[in-house]
C-alpha atoms as a PDB file:
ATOM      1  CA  UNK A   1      -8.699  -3.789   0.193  1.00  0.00           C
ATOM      2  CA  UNK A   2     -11.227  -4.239  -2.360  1.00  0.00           C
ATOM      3  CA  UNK A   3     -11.598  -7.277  -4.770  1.00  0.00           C
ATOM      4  CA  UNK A   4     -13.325  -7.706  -7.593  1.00  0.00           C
ATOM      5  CA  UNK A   5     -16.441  -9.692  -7.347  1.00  0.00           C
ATOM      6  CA  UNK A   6     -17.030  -8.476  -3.358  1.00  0.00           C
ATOM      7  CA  UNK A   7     -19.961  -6.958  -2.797  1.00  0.00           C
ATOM      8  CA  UNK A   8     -18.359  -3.584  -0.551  1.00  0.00           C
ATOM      9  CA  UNK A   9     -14.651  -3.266   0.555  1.00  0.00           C
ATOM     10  CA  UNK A  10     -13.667  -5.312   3.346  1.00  0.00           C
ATOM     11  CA  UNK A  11     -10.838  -4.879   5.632  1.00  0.00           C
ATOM     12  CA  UNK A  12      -8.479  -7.754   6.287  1.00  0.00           C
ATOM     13  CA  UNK A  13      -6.285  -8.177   8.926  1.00  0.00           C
ATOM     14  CA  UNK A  14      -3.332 -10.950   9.011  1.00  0.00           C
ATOM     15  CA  UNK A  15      -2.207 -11.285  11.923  1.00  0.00           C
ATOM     16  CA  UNK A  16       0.325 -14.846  11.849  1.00  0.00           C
ATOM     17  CA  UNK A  17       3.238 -15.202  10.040  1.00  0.00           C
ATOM     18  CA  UNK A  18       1.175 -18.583   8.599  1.00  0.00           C
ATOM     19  CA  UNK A  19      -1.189 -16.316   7.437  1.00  0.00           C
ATOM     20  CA  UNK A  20       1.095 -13.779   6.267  1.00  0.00           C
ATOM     21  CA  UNK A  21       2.669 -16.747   3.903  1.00  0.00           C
ATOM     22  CA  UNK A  22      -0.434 -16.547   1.971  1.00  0.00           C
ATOM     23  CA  UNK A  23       0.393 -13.804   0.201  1.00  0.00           C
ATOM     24  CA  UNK A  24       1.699 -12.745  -2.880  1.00  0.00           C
ATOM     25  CA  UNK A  25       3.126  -9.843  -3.485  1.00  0.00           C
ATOM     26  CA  UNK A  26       3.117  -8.340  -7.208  1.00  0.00           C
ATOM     27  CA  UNK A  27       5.007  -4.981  -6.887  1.00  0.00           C
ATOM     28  CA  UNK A  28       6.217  -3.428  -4.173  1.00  0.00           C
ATOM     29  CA  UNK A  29       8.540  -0.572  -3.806  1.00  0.00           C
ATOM     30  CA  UNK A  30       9.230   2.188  -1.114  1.00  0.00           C
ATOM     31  CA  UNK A  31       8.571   5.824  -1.556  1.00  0.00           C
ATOM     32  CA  UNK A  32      11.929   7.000  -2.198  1.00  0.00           C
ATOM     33  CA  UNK A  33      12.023   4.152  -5.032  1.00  0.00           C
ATOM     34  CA  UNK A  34       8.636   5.463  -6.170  1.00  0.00           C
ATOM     35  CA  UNK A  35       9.717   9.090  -6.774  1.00  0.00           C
ATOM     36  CA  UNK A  36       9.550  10.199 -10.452  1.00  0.00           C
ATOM     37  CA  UNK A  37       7.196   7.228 -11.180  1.00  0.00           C
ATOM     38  CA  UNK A  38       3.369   6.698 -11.588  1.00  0.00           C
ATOM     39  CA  UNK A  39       1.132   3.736 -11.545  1.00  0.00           C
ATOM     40  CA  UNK A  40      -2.746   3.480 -11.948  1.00  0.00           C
ATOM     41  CA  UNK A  41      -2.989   1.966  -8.377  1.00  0.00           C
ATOM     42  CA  UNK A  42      -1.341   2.644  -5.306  1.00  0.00           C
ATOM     43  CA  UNK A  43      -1.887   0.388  -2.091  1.00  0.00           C
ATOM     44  CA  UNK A  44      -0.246   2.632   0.587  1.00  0.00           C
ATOM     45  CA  UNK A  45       0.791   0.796   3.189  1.00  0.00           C
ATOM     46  CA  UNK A  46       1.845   2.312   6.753  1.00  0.00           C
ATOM     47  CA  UNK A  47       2.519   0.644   9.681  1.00  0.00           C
ATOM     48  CA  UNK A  48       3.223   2.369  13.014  1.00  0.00           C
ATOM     49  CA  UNK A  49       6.309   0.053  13.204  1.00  0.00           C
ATOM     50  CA  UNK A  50       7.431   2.254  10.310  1.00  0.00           C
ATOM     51  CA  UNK A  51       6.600   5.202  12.457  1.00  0.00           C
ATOM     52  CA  UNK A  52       9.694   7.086  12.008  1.00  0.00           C
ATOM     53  CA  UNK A  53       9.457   7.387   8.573  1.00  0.00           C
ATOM     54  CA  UNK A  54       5.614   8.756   7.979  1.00  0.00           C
ATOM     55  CA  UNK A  55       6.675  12.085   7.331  1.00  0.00           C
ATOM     56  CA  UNK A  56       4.442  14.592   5.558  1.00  0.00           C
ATOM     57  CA  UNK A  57       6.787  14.810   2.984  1.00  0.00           C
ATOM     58  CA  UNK A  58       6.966  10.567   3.139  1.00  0.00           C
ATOM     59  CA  UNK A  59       3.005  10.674   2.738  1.00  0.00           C
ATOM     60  CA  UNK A  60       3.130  13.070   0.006  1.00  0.00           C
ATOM     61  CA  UNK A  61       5.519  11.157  -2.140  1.00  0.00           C
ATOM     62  CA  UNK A  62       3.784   7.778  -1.740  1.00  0.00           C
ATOM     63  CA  UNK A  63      -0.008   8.705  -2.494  1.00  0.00           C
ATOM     64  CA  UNK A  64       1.094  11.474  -4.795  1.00  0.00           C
ATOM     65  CA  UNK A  65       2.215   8.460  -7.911  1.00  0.00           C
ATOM     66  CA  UNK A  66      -1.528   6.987  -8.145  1.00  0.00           C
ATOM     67  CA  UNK A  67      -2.747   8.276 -11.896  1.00  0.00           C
ATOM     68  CA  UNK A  68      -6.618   7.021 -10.586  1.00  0.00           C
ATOM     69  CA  UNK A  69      -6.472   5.800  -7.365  1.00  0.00           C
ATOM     70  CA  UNK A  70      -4.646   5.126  -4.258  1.00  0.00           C
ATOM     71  CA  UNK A  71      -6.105   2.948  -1.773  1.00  0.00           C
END
């Protein structure tokens, strides 16, 4: 992730639920929600937990609603 007023993306890794409760989730939706919509900014997240679901098609439909950027 990248935030503003860091000098070069870093990558962040939360590994405890106690660190997990630190954050804040604006938005969030899943792909199938997603379809037909747009947004500036997409944070993809995957997680091979999830790894039934990556499907090309999956992919496609998540990184496919960023208008700028997807991340």
């Amino acid at each position: 992730m990248e935030y503003p007023g860091w000098p070069e993306p870093e990558q962040v890794e939360y590994t405890t639920r106690k660190q997990l409760n630190n954050i804040t989730l604006s938005y969030a939706m899943t792909c199938h929600a997603a379809q037909g919509s747009q947004a500036d900014l997409i944070a993809y997240l995957a997680h091979r937990s999830n790894y039934g679901m990556l499907t090309n098609q999956n992919i496609y439909v998540g990184v496919s609603r960023a208008k700028k950027e997807c991340r």
